[in-house]
C-alpha atoms as a PDB file:
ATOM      1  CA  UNK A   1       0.000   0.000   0.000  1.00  0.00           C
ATOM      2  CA  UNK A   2       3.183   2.668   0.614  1.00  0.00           C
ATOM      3  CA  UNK A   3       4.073   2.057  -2.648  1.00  0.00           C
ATOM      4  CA  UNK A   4       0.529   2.029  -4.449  1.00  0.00           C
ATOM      5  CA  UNK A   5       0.204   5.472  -2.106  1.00  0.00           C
ATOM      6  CA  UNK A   6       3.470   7.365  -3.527  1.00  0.00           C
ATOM      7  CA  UNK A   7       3.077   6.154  -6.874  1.00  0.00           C
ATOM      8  CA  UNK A   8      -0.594   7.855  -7.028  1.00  0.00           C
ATOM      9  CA  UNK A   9       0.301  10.806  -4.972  1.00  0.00           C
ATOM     10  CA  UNK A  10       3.103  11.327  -7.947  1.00  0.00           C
ATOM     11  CA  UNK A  11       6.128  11.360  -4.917  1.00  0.00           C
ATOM     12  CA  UNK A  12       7.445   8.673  -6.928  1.00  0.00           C
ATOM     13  CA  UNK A  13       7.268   6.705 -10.863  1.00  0.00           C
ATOM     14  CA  UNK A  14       8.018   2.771  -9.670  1.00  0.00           C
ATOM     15  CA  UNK A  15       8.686   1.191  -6.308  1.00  0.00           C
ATOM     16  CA  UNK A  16       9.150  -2.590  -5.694  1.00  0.00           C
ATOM     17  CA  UNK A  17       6.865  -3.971  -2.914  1.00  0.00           C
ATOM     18  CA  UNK A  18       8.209  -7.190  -1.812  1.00  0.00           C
ATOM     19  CA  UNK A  19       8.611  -9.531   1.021  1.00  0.00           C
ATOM     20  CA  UNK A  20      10.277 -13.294   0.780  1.00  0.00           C
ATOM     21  CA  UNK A  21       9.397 -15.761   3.334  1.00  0.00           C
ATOM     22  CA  UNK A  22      10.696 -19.001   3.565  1.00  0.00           C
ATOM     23  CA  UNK A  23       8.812 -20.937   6.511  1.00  0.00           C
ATOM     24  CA  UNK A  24       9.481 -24.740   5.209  1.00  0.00           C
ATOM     25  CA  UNK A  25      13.268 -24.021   5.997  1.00  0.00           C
ATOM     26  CA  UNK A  26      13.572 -21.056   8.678  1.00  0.00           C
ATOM     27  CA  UNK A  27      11.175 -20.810  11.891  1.00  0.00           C
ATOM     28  CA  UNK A  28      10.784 -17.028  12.594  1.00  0.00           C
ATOM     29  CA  UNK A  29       8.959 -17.820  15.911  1.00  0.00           C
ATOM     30  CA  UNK A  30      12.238 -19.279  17.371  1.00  0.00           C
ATOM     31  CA  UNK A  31      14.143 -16.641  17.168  1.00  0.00           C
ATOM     32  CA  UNK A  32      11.016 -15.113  19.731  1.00  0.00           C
ATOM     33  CA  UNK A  33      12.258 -15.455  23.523  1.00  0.00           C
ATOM     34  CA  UNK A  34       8.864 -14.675  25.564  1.00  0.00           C
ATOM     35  CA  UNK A  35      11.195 -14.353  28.560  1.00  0.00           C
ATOM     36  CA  UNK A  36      12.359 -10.882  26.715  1.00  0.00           C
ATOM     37  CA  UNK A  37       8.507  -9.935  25.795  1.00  0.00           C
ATOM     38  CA  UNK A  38       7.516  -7.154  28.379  1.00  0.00           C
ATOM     39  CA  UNK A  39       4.769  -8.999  30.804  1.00  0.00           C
ATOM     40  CA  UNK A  40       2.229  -6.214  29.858  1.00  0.00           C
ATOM     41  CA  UNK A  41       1.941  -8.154  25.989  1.00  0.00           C
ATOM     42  CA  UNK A  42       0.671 -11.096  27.371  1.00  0.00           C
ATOM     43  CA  UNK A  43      -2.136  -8.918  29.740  1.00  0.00           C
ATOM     44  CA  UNK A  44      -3.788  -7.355  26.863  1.00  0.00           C
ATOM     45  CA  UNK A  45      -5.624  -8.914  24.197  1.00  0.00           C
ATOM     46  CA  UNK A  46      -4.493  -6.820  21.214  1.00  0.00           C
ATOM     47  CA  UNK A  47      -0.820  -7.101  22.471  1.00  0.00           C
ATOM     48  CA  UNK A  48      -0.850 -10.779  22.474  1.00  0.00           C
ATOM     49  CA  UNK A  49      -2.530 -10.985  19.154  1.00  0.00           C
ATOM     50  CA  UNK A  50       0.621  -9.430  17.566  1.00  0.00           C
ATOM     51  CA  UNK A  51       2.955 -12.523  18.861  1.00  0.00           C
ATOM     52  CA  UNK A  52       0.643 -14.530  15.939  1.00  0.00           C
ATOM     53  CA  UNK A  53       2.833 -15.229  13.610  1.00  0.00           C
ATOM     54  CA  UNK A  54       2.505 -14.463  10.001  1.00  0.00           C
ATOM     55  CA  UNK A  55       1.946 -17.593   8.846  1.00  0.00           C
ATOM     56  CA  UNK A  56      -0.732 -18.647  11.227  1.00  0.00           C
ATOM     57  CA  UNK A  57      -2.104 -15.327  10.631  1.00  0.00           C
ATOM     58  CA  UNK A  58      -2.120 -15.306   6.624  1.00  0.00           C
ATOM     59  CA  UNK A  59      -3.996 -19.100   6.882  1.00  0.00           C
ATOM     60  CA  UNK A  60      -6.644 -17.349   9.122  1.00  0.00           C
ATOM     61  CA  UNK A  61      -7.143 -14.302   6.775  1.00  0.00           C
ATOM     62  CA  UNK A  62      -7.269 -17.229   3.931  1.00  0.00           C
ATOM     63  CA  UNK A  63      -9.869 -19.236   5.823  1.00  0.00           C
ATOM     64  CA  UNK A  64     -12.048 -16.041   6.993  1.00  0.00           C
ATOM     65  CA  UNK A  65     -12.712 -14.523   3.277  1.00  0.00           C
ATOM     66  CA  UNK A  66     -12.756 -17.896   1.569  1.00  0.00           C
ATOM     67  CA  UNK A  67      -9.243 -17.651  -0.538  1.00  0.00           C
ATOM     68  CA  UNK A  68      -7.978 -20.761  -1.580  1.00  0.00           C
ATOM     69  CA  UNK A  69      -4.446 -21.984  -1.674  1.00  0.00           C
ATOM     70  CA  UNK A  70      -4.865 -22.044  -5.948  1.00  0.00           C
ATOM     71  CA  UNK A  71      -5.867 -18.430  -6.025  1.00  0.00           C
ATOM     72  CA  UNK A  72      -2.979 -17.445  -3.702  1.00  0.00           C
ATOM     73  CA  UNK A  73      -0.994 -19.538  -5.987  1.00  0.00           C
ATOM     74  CA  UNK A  74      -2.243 -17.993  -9.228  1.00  0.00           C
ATOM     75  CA  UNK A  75      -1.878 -14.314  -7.502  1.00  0.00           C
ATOM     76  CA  UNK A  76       1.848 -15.090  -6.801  1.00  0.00           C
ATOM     77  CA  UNK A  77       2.700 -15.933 -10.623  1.00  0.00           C
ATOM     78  CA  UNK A  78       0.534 -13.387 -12.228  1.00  0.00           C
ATOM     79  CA  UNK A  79       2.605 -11.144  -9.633  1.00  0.00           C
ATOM     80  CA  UNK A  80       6.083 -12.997 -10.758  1.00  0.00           C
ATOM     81  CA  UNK A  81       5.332 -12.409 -14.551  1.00  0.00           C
ATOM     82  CA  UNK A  82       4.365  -8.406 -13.773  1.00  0.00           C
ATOM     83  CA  UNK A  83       7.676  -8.275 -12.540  1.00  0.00           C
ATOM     84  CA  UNK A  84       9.587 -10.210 -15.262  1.00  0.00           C
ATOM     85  CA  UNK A  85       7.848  -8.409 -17.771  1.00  0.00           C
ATOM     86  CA  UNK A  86       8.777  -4.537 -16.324  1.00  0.00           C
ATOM     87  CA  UNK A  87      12.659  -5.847 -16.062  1.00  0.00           C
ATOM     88  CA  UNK A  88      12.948  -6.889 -19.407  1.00  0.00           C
ATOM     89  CA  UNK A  89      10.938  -3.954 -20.545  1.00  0.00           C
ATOM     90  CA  UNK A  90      13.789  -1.588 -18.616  1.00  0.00           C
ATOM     91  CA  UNK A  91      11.631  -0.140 -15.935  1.00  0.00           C
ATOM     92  CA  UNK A  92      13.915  -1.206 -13.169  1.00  0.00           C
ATOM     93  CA  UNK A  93      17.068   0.231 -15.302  1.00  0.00           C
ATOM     94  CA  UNK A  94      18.004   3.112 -13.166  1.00  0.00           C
END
């Protein structure tokens, strides 16, 4: 959405948003150590709803609005070739 937002406010022409995550090969929840998570967190709902992590999160957003693993799938490529297709056109040249 940053990017979407600059690009239509005209503060910039292109911007990559991108994110890779790998969770068959690294666990990002065991680098968490809840003895260094401030006591507070755990006493509030919306505090202890941020220690989801994005994984379990993304399969509940996925299960809530009914998007299937193919349509993810099919979002990711169509996403892949948009990129493919502005490098070889020279967008990301300078």
């Amino acid at each position: 959405m940053t990017i979407v937002s600059k690009i239509k406010a005209g503060i910039i022409d292109v911007g990559i948003g991108a994110g890779v995550e790998s969770m068959s090969l690294y666990d990002m929840q065991a680098t968490v150590d809840p003895e260094k998570i401030a006591e507070q967190v755990f006493e509030n709902e919306q505090s202890r709803s941020c220690l989801t992590p994005m994984g379990v999160t993304s399969e509940n957003v996925a299960e809530k609005y009914g998007i299937s693993k193919e349509k993810q799938n099919q979002m990711a490529y169509n996403s892949h070739q948009k990129a493919f297709k502005a490098q070889q056109a020279g967008y990301f040249k300078d």
